[in-house]
PDB file of N, CA and C in Angstrom:
ATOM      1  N   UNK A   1      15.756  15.537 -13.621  1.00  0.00           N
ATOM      2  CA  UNK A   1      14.369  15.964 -13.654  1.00  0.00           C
ATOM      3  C   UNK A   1      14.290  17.276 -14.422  1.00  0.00           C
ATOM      4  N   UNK A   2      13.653  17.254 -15.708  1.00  0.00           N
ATOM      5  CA  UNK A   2      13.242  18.513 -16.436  1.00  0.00           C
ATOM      6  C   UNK A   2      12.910  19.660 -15.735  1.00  0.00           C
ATOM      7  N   UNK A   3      11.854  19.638 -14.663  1.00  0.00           N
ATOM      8  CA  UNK A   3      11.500  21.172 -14.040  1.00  0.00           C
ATOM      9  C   UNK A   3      12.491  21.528 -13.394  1.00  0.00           C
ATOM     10  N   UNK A   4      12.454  20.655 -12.220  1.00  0.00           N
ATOM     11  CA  UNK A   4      14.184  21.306 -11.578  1.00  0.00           C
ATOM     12  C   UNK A   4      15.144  21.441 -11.871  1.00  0.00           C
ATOM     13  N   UNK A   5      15.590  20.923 -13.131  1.00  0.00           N
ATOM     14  CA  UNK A   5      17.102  21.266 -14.089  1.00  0.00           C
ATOM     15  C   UNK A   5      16.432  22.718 -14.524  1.00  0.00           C
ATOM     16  N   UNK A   6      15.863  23.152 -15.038  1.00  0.00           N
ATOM     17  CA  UNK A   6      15.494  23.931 -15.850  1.00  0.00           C
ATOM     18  C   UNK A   6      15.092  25.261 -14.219  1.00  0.00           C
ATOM     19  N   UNK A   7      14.843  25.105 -13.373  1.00  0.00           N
ATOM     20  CA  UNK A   7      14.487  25.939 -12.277  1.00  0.00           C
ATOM     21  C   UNK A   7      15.860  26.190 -11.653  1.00  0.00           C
ATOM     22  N   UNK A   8      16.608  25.413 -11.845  1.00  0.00           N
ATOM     23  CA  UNK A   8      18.620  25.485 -11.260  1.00  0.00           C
ATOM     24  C   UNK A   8      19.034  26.274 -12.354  1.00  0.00           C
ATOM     25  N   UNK A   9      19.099  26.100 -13.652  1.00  0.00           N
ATOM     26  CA  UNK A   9      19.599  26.921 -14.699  1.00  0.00           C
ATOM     27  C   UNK A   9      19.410  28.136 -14.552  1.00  0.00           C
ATOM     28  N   UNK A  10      17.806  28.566 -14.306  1.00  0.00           N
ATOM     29  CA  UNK A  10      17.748  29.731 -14.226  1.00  0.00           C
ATOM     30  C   UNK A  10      17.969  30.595 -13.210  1.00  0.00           C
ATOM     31  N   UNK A  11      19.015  29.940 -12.446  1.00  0.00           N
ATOM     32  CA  UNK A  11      19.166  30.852 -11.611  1.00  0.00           C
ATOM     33  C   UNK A  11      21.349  30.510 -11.641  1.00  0.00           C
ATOM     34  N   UNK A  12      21.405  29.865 -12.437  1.00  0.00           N
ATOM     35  CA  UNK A  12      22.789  29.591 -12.239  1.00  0.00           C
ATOM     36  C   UNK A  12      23.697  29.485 -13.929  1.00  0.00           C
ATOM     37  N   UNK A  13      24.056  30.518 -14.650  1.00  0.00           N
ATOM     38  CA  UNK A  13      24.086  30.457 -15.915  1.00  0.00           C
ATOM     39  C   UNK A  13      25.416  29.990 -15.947  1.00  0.00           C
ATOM     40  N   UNK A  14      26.412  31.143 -15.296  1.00  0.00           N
ATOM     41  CA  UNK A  14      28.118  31.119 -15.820  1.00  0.00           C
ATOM     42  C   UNK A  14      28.642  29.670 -15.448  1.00  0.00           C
ATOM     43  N   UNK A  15      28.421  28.665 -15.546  1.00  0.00           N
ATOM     44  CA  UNK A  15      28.629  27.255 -14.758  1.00  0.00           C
ATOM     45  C   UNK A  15      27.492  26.425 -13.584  1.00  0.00           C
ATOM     46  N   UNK A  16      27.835  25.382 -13.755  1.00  0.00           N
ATOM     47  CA  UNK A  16      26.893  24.640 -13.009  1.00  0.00           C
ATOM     48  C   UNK A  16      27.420  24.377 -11.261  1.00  0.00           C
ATOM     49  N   UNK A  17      26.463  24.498 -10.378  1.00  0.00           N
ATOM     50  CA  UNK A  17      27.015  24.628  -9.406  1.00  0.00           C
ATOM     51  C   UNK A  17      26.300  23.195  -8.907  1.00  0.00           C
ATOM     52  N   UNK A  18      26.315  22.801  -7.803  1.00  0.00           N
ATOM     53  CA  UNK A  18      26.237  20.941  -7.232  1.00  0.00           C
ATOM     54  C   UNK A  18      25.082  20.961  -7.541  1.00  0.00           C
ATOM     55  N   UNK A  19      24.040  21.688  -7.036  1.00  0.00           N
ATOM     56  CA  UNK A  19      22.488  21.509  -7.845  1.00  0.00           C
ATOM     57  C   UNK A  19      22.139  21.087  -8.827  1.00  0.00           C
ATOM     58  N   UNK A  20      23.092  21.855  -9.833  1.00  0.00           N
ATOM     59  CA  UNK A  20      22.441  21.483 -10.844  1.00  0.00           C
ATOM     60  C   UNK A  20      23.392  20.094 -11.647  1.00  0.00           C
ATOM     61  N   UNK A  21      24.597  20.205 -10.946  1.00  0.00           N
ATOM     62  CA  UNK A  21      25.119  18.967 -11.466  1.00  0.00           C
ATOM     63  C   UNK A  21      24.653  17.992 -10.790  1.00  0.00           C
ATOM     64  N   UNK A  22      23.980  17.663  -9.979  1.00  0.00           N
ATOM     65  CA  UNK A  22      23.005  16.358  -9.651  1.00  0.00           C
ATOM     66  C   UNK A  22      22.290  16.385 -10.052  1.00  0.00           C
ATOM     67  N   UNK A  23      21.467  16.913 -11.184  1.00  0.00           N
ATOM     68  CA  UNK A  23      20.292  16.283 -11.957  1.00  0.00           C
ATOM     69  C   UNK A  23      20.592  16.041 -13.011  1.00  0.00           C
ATOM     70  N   UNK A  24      22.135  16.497 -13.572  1.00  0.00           N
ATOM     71  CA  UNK A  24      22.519  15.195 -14.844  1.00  0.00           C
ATOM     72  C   UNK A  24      23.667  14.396 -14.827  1.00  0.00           C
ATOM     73  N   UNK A  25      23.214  13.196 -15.058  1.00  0.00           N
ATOM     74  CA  UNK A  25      24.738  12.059 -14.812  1.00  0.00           C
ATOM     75  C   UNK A  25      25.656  12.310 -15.543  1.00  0.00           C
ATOM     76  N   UNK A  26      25.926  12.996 -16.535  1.00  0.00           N
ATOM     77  CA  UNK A  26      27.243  13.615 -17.407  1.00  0.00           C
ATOM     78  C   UNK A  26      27.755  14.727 -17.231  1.00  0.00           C
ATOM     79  N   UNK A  27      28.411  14.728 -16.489  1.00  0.00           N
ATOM     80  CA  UNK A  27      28.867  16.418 -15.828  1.00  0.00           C
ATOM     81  C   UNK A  27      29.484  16.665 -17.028  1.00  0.00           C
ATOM     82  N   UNK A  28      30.454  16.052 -17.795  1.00  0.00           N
ATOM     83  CA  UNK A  28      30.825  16.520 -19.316  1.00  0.00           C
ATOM     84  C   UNK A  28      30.038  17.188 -19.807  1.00  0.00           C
ATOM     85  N   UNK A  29      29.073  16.788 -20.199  1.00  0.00           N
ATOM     86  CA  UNK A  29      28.073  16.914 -21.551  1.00  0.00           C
ATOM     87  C   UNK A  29      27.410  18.310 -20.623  1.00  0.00           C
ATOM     88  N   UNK A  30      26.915  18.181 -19.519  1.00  0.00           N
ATOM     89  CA  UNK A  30      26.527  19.427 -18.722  1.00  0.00           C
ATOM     90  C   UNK A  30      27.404  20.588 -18.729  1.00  0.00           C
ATOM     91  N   UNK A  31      28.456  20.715 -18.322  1.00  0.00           N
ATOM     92  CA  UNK A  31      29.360  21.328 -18.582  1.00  0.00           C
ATOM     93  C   UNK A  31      29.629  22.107 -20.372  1.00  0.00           C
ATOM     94  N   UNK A  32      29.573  21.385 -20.736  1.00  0.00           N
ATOM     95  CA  UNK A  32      29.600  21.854 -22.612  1.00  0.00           C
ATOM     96  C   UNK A  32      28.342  22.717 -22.559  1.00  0.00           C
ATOM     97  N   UNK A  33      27.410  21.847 -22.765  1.00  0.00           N
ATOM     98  CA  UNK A  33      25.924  22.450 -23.019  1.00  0.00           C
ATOM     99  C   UNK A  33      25.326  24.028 -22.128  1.00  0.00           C
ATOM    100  N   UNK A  34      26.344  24.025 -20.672  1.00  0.00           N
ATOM    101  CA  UNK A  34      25.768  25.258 -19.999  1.00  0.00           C
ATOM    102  C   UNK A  34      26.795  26.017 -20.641  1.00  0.00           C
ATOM    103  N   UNK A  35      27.719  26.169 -21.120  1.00  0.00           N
ATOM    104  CA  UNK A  35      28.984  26.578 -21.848  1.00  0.00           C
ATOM    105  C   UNK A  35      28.330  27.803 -23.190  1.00  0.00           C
ATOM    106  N   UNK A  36      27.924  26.451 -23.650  1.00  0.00           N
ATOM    107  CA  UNK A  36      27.014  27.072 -25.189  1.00  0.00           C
ATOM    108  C   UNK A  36      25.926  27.846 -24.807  1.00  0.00           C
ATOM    109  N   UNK A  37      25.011  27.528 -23.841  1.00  0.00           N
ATOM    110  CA  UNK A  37      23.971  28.330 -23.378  1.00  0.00           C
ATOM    111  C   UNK A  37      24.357  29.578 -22.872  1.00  0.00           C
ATOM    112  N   UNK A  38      25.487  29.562 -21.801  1.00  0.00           N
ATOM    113  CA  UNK A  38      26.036  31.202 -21.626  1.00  0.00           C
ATOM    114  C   UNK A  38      26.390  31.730 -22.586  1.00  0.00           C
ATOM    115  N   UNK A  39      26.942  30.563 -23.586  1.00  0.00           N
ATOM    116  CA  UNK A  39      27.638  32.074 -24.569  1.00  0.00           C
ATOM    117  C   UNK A  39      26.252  32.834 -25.575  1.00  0.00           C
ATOM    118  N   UNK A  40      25.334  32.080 -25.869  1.00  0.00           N
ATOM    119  CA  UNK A  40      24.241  32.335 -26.116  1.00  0.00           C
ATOM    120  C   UNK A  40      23.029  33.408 -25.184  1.00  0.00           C
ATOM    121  N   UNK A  41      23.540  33.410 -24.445  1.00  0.00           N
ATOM    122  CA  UNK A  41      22.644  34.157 -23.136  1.00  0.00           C
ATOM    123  C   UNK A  41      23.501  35.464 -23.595  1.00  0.00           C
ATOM    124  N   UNK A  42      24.898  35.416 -24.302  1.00  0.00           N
ATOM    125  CA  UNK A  42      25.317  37.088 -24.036  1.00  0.00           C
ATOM    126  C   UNK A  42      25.284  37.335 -25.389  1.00  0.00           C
ATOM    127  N   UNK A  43      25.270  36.795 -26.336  1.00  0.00           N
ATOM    128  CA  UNK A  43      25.003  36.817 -27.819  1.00  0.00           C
ATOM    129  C   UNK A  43      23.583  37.763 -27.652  1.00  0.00           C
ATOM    130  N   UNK A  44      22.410  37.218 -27.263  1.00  0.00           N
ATOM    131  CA  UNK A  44      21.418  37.513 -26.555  1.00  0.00           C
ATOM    132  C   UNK A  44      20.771  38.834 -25.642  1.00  0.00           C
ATOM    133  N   UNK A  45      22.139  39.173 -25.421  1.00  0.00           N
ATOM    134  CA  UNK A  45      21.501  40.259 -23.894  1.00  0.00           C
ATOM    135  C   UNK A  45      20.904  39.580 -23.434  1.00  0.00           C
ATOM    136  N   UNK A  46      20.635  38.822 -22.916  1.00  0.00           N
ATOM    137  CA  UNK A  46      19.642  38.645 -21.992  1.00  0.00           C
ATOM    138  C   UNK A  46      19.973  38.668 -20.527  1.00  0.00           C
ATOM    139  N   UNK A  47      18.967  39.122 -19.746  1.00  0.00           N
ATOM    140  CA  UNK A  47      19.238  39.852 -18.431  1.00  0.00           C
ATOM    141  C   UNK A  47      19.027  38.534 -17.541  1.00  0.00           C
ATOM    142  N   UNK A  48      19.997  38.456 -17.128  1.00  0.00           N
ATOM    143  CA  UNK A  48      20.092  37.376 -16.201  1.00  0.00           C
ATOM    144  C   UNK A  48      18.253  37.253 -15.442  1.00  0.00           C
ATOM    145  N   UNK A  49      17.984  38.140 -14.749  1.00  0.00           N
ATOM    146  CA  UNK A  49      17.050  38.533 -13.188  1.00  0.00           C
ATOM    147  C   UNK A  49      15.284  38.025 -14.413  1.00  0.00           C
ATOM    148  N   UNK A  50      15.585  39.232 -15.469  1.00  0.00           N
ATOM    149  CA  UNK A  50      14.253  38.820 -16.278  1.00  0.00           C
ATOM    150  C   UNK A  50      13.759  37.335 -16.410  1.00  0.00           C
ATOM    151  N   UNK A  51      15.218  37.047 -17.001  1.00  0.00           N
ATOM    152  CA  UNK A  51      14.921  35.656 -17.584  1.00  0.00           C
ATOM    153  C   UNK A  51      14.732  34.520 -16.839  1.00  0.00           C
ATOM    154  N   UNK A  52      15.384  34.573 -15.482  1.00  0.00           N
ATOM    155  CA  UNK A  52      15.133  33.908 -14.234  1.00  0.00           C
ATOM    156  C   UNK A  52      13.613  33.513 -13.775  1.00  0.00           C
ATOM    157  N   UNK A  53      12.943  35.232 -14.108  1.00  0.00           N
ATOM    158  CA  UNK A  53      11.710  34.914 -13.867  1.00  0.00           C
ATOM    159  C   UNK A  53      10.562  34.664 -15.231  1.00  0.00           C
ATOM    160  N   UNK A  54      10.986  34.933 -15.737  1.00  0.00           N
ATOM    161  CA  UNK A  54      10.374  33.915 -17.469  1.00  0.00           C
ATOM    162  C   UNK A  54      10.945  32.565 -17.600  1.00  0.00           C
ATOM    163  N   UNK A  55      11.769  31.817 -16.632  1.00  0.00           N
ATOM    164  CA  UNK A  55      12.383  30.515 -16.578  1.00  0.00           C
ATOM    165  C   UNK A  55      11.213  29.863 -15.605  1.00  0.00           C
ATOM    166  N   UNK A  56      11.066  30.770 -14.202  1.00  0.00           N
ATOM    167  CA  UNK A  56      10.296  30.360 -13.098  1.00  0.00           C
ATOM    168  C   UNK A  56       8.739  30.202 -13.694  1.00  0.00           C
ATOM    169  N   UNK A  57       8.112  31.387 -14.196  1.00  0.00           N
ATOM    170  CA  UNK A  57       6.934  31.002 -14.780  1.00  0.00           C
ATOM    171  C   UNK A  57       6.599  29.721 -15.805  1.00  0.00           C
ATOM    172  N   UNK A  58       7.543  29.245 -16.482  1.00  0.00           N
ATOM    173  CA  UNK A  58       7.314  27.844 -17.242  1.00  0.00           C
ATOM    174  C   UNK A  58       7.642  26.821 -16.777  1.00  0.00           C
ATOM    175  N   UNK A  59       8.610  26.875 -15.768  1.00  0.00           N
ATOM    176  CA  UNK A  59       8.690  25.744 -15.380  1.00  0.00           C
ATOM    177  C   UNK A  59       8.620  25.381 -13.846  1.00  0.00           C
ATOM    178  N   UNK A  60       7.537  23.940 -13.605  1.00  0.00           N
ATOM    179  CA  UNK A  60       6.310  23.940 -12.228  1.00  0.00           C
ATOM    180  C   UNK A  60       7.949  23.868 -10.903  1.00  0.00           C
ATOM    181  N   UNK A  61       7.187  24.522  -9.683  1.00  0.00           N
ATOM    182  CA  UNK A  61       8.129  23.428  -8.941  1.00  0.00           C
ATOM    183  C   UNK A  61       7.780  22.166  -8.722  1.00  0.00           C
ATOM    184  N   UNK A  62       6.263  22.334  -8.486  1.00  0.00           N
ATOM    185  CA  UNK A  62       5.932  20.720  -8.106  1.00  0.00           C
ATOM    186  C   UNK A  62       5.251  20.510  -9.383  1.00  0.00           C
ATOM    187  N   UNK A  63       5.538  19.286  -9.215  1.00  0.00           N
ATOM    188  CA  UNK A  63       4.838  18.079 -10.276  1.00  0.00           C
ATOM    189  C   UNK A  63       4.345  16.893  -9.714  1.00  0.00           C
ATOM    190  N   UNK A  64       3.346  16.417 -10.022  1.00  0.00           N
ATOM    191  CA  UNK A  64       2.483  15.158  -9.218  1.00  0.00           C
ATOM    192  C   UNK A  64       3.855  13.989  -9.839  1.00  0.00           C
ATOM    193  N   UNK A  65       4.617  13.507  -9.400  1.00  0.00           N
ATOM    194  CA  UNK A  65       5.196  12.444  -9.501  1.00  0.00           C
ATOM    195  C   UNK A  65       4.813  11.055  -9.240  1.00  0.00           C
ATOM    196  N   UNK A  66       5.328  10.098  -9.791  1.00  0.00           N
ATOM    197  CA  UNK A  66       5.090   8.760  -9.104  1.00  0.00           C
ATOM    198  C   UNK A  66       5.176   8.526  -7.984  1.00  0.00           C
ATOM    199  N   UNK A  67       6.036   8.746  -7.650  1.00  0.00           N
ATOM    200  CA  UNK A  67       6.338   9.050  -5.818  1.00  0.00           C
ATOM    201  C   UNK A  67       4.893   9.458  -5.232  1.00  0.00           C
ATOM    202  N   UNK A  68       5.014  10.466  -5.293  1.00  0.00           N
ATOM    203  CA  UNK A  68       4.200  11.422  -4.827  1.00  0.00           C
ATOM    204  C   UNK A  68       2.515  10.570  -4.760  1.00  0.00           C
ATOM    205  N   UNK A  69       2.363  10.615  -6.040  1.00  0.00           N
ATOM    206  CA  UNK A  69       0.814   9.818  -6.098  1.00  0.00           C
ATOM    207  C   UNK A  69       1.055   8.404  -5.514  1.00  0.00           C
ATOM    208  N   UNK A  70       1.762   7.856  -5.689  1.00  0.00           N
ATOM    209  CA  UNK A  70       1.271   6.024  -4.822  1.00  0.00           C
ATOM    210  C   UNK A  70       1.461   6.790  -3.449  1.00  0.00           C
ATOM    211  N   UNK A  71       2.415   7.650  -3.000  1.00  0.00           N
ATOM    212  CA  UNK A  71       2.312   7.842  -0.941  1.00  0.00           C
ATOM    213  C   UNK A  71       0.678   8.314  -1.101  1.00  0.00           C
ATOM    214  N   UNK A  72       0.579   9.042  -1.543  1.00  0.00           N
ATOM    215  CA  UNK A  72      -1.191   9.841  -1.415  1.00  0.00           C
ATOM    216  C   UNK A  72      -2.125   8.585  -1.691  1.00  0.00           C
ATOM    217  N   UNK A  73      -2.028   7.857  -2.660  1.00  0.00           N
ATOM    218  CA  UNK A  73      -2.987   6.609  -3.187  1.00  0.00           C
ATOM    219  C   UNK A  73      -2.565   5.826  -1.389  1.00  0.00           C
ATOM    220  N   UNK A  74      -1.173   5.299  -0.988  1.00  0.00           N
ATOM    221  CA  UNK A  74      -1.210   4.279   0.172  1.00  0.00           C
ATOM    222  C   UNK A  74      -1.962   5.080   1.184  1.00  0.00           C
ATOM    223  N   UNK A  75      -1.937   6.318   1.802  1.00  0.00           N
ATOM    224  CA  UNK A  75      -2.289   7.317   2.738  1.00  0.00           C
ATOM    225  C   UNK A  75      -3.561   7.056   2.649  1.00  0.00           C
ATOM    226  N   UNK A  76      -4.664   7.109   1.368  1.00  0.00           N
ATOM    227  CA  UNK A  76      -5.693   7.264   0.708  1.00  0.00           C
ATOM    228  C   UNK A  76      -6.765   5.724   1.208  1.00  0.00           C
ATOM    229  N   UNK A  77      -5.781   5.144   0.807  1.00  0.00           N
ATOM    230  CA  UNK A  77      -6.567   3.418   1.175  1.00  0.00           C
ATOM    231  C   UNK A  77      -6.520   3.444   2.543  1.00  0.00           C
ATOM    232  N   UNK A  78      -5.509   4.223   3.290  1.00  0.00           N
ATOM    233  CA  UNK A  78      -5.710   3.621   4.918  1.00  0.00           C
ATOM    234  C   UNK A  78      -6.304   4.648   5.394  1.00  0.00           C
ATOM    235  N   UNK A  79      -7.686   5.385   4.528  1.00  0.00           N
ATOM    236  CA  UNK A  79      -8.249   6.070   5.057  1.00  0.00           C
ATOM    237  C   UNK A  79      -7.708   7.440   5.440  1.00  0.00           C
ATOM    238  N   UNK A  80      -6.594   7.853   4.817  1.00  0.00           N
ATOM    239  CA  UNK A  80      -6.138   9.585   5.537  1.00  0.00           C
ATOM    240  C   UNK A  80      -5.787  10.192   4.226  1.00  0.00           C
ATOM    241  N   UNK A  81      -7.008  10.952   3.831  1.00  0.00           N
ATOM    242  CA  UNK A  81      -7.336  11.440   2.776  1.00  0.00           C
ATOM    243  C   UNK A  81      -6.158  13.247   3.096  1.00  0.00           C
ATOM    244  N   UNK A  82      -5.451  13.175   3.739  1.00  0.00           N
ATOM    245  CA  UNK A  82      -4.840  14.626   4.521  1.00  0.00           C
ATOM    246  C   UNK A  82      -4.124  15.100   2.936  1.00  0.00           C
ATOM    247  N   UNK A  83      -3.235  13.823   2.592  1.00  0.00           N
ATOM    248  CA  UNK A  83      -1.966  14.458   1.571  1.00  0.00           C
ATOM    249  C   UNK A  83      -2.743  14.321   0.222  1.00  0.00           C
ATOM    250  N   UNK A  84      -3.894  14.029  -0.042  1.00  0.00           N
ATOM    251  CA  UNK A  84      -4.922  14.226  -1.662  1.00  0.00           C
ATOM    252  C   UNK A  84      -5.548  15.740  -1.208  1.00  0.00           C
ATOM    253  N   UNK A  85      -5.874  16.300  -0.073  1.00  0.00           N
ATOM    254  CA  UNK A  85      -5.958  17.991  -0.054  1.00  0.00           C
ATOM    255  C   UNK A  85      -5.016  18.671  -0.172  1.00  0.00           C
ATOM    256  N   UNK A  86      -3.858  18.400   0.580  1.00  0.00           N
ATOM    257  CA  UNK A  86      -2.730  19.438   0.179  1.00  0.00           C
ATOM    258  C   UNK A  86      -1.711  18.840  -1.128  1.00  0.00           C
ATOM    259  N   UNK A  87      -1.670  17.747  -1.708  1.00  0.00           N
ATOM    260  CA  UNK A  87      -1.727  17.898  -2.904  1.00  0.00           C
ATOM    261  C   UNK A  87      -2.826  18.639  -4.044  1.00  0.00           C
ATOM    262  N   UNK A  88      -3.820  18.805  -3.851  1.00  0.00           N
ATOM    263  CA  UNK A  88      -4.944  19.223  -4.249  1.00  0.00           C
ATOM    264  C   UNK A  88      -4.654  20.626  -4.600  1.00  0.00           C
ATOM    265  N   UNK A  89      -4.147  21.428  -3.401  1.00  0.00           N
ATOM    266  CA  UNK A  89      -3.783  22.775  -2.999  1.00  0.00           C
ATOM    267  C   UNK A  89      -2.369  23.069  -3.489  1.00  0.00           C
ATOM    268  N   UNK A  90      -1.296  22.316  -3.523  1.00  0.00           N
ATOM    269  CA  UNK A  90      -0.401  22.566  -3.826  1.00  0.00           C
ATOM    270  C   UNK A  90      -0.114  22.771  -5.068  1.00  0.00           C
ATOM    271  N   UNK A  91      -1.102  21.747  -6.032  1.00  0.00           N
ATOM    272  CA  UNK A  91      -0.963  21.763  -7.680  1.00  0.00           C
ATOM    273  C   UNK A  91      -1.680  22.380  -8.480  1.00  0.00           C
ATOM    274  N   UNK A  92      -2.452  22.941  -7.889  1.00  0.00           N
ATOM    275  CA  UNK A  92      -3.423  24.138  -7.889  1.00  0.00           C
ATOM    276  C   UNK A  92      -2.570  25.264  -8.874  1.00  0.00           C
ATOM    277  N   UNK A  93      -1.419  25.488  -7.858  1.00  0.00           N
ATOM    278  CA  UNK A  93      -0.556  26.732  -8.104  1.00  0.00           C
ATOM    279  C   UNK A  93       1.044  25.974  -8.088  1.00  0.00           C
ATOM    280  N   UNK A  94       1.214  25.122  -9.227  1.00  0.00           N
ATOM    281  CA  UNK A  94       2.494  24.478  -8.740  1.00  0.00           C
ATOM    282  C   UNK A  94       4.112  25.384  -9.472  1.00  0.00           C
ATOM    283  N   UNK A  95       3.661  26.498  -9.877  1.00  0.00           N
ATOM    284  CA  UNK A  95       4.689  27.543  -9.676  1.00  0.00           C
ATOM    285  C   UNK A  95       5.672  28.481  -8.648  1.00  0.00           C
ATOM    286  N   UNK A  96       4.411  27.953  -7.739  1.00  0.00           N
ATOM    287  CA  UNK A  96       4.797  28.916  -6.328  1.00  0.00           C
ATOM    288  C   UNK A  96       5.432  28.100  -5.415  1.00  0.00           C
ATOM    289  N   UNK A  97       5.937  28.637  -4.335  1.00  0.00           N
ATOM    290  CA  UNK A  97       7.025  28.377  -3.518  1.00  0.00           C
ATOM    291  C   UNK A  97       6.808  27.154  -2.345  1.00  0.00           C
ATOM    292  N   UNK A  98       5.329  27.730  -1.638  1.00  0.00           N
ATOM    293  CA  UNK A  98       4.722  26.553  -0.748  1.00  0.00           C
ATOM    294  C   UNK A  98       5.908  26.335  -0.207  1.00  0.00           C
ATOM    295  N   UNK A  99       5.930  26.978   1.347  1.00  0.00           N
ATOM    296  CA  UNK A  99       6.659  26.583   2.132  1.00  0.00           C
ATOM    297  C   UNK A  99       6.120  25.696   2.830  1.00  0.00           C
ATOM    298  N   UNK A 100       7.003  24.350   3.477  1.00  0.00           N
ATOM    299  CA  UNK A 100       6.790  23.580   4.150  1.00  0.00           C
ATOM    300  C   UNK A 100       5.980  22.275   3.021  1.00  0.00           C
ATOM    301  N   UNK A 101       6.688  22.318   1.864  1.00  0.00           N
ATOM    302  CA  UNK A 101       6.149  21.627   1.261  1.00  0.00           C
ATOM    303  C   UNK A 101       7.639  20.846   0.005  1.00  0.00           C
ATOM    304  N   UNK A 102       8.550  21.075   0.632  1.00  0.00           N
ATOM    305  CA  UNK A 102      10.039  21.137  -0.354  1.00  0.00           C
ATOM    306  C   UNK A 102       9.788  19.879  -0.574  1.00  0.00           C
ATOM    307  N   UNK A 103       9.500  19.105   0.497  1.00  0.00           N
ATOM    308  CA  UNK A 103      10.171  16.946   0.110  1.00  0.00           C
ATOM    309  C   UNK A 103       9.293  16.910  -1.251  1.00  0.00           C
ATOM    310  N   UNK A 104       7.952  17.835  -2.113  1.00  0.00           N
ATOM    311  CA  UNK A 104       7.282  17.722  -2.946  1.00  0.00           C
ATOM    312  C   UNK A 104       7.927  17.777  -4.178  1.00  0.00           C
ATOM    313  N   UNK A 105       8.895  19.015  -4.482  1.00  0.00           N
ATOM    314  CA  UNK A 105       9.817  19.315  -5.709  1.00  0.00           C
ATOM    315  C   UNK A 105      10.997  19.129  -5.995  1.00  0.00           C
ATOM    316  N   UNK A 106      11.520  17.676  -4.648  1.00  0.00           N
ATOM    317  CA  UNK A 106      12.695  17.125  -4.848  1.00  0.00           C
ATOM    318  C   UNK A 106      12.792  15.924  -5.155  1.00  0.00           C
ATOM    319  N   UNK A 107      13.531  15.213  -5.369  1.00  0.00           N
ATOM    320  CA  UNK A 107      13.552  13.832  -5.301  1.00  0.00           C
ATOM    321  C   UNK A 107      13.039  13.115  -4.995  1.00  0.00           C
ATOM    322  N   UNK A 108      12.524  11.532  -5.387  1.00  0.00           N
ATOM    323  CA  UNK A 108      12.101  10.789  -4.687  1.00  0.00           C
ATOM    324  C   UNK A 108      12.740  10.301  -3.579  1.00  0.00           C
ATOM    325  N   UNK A 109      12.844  10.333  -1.957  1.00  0.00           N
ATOM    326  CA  UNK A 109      13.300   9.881  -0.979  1.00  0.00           C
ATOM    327  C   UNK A 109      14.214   8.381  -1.506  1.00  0.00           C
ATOM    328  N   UNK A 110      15.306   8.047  -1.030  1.00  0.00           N
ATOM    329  CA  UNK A 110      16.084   7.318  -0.738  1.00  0.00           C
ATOM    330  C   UNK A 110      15.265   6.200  -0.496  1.00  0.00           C
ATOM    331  N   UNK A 111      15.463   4.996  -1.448  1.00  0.00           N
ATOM    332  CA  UNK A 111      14.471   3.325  -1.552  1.00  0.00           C
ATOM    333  C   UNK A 111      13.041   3.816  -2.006  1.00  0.00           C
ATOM    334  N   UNK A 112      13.107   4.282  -2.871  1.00  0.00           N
ATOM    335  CA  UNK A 112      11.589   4.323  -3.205  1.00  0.00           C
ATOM    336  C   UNK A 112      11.494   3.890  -4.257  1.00  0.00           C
ATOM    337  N   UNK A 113      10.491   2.982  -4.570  1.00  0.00           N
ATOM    338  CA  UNK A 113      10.563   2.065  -5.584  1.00  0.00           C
ATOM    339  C   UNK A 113      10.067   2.998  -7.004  1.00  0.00           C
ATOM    340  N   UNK A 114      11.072   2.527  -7.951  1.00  0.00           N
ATOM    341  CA  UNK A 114      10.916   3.333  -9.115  1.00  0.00           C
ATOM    342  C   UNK A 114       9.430   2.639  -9.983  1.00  0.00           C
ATOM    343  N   UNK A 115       8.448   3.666 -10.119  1.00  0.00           N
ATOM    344  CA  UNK A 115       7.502   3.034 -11.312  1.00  0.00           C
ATOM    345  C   UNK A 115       7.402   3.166 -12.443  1.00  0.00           C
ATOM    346  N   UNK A 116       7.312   2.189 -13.178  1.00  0.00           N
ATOM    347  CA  UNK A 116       7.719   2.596 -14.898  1.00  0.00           C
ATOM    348  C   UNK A 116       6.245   2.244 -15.300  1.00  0.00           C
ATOM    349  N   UNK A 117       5.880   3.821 -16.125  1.00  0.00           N
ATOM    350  CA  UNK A 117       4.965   3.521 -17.014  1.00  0.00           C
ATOM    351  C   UNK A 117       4.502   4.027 -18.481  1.00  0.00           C
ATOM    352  N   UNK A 118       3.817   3.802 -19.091  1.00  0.00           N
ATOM    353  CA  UNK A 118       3.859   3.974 -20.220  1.00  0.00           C
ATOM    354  C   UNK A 118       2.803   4.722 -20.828  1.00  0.00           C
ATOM    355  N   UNK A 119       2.386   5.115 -21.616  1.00  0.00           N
ATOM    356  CA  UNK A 119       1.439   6.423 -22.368  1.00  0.00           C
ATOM    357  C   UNK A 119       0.164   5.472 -22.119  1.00  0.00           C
ATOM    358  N   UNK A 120       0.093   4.001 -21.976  1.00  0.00           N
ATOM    359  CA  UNK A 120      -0.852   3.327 -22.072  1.00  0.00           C
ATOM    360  C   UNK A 120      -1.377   3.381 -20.956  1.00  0.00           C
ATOM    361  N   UNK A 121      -0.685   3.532 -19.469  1.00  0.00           N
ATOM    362  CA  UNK A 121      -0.953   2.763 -18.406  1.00  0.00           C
ATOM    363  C   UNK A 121      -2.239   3.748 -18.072  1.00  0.00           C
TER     364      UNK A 121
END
C-alpha cells in the first residue's frame, strides 16, 4: 500500500524493519531500493525528524479503501448509517492520527474479498 509504505519509510530510513517489509513482496528489491534512498538521504542532509514530518504531511493515513466503502455501503443498506459519519469525520482530516480508528489505515482484515476496479467503474 503506497500511503503506508511511504508513512513506514519515513520513519525508518537505515533499513527496513517488519513494517515496512510487509508491504512489499520483494524484500530484495526493498532492501536495494531503501539502500539507495539512505545513501541519498545523506548525499542530501536531510534531517531525518524534518523529513519525517514533510513525509507525514503528504502522505494520508487513511484512505477510503474498497474495504472500507462496501463495510459502510453493507452497514448503510441495513440501515446503520454510524460508519458513513465517522468515515465522514475521519477523511475530513485523513492525515491525522484518530485514535481508535487504526483497523481504518491498515489492511484489509483477513477473507475480505478483493474488489477490482477500473477508471471506468
Amino acid at each position: 500500500d503506497y500511503s503506508r509504505f511511504f508513512r513506514l519509510v519515513s520513519r525508518h530510513v537505515e533499513g527496513a524493519n517488519d513494517a515496512v517489509r510487509m508491504e512489499v513482496a520483494d524484500g530484495e528489491r526493498l532492501a536495494a531500493w531503501l539502500s539507495r534512498y539512505a545513501e541519498r538521504l545523506r548525499r542530501e542532509h536531510s534531517v531525518d525528524a524534518e523529513r519525517h514530518v514533510r513525509m507525514l504531511a503528504v502522505n494520508p493515513r487513511f484512505v477510503l479503501r474498497n474495504w472500507i466503502a462496501q463495510e459502510a455501503i453493507a452497514n448503510a443498506q441495513s440501515g446503520n448509517f454510524t460508519m458513513i459519519e465517522e468515515l465522514r469525520l475521519l477523511l475530513a482530516t485523513p492525515f491525522d492520527e484518530h485514535a481508535g480508528m487504526e483497523r481504518f489505515a491498515g489492511p484489509a482484515p483477513e477473507g475480505t474479498a478483493e474488489v477490482a476496479l477500473s477508471c471506468s467503474s
